[in-house]
Protein backbone atom coordinates (compact mmCIF):
# COMPACT_ATOMS: atom_id res chain seq x y z
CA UNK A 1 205.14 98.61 -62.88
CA UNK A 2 204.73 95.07 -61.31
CA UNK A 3 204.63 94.20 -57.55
CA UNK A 4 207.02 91.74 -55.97
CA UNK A 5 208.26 90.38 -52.52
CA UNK A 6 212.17 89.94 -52.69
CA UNK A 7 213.00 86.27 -51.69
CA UNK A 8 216.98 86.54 -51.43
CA UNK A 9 219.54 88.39 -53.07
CA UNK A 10 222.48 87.47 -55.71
CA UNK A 11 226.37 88.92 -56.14
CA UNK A 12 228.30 89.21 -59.30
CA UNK A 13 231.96 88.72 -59.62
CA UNK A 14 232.36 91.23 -61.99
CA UNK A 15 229.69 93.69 -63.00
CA UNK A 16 229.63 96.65 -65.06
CA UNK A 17 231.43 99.94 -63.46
CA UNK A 18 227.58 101.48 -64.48
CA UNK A 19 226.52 99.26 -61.78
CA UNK A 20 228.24 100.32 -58.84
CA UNK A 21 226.34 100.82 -55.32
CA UNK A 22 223.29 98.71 -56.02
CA UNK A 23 222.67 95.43 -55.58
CA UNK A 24 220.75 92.84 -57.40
CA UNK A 25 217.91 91.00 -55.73
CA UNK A 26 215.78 87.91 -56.42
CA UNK A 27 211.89 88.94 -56.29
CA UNK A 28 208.41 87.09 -56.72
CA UNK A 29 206.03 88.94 -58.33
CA UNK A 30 202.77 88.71 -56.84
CA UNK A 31 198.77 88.14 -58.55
CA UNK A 32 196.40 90.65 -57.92
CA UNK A 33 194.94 88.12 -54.78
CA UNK A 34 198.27 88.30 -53.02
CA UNK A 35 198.04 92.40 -52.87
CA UNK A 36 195.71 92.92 -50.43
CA UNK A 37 197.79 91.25 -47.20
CA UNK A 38 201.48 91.63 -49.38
CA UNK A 39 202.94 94.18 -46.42
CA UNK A 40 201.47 92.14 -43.59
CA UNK A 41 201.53 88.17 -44.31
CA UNK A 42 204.87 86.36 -46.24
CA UNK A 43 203.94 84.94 -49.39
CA UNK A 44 203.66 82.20 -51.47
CA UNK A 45 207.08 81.32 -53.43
CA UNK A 46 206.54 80.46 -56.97
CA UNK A 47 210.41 79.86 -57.69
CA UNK A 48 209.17 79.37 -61.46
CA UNK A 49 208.57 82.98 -62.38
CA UNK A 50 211.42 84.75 -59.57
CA UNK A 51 213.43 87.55 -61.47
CA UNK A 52 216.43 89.37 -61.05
CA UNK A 53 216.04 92.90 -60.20
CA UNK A 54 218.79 95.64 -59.73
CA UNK A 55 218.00 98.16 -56.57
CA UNK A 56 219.76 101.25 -55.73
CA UNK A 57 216.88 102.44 -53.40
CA UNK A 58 218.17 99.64 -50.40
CA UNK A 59 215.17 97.04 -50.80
CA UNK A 60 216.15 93.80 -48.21
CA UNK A 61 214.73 90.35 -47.94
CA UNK A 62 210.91 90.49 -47.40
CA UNK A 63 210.46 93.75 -48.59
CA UNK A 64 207.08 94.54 -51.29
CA UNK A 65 208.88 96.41 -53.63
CA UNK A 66 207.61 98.20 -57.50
CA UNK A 67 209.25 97.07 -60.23
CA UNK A 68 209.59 98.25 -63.69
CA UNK A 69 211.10 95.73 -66.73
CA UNK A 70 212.41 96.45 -70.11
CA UNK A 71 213.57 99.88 -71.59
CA UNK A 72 211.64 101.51 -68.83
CA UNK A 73 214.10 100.05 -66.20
CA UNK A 74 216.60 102.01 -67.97
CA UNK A 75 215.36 105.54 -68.09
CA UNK A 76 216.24 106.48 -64.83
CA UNK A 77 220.11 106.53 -65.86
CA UNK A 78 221.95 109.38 -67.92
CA UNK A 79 223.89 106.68 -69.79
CA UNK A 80 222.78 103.21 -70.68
CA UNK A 81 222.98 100.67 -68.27
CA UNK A 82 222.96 96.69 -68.77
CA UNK A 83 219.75 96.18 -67.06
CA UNK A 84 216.18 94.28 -67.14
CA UNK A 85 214.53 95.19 -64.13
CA UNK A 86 214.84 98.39 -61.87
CA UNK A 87 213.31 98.40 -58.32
CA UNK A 88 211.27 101.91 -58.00
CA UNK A 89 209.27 101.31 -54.88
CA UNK A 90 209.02 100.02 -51.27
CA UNK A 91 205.98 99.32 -49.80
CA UNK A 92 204.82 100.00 -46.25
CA UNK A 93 200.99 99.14 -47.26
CA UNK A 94 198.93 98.37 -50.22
CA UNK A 95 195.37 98.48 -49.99
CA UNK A 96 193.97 97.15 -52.40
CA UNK A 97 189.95 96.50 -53.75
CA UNK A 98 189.72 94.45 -56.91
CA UNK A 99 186.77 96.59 -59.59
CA UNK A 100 184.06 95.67 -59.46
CA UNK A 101 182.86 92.74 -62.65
CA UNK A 102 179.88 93.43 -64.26
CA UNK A 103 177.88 90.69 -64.91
C-alpha cells in the first residue's frame, strides 16, 4: 500500500460495465516526510509522478487516501476488472515517527 492526497478527479466516456459506481481519481503519492502533517496541511504537487486511481469507497478532492497498485488492486473483485490502482483507505490521521538510523 502507498499513501496519496487526491489532487482532482477524471471521467471516462465509456468504461467497462465492471466499473460501474466508482469513480476514478487523480492522486499524489506522498514521501515518507510528507506523512507526518498529510491529514492536517495540503501538500506539495509533484504533477510528474500523479496516478490514476479507481475508488468505490467515496474518496473527494483533498482526501489522504491508501492505495494499492498492480494485481493486488484487483483482488478485491470476484471477476477481473481492468484496473491499476484501487483506493483502500481514507485517512482521518497518520502519525507517523520515522525508525530510528543506526549509526
Amino acid at each position: 500500500m502507498r499513501i496519496g492526497q487526491v489532487i482532482g478527479k477524471t471521467v471516462m466516456s465509456v468504461q467497462d460495465p465492471a466499473l460501474v459506481g466508482g469513480r476514478w481519481l487523480i492522486v499524489n503519492p506522498l514521501d515518507a516526510a510528507q506523512l507526518s502533517q498529510a491529514c492536517t496541511k495540503k501538500q506539495t504537487v509533484t504533477a510528474q509522478s500523479s496516478l490514476v486511481v479507481f475508488d468505490n469507497i467515496g474518496a473527494g478532492e483533498g482526501d489522504i487516501i491508501g492505495f494499492s497498485e498492480g494485481a493486488e488492486a484487483t483482488a478485491p473483485f470476484a471477476s477481473p476488472i481492468p484496473i491499476d490502482a484501487l483506493c483502500i483507505a481514507i485517512f482521518d490521521q497518520i502519525d507517523y515517527t520515522p525508525y530510528p538510523s543506526s549509526h
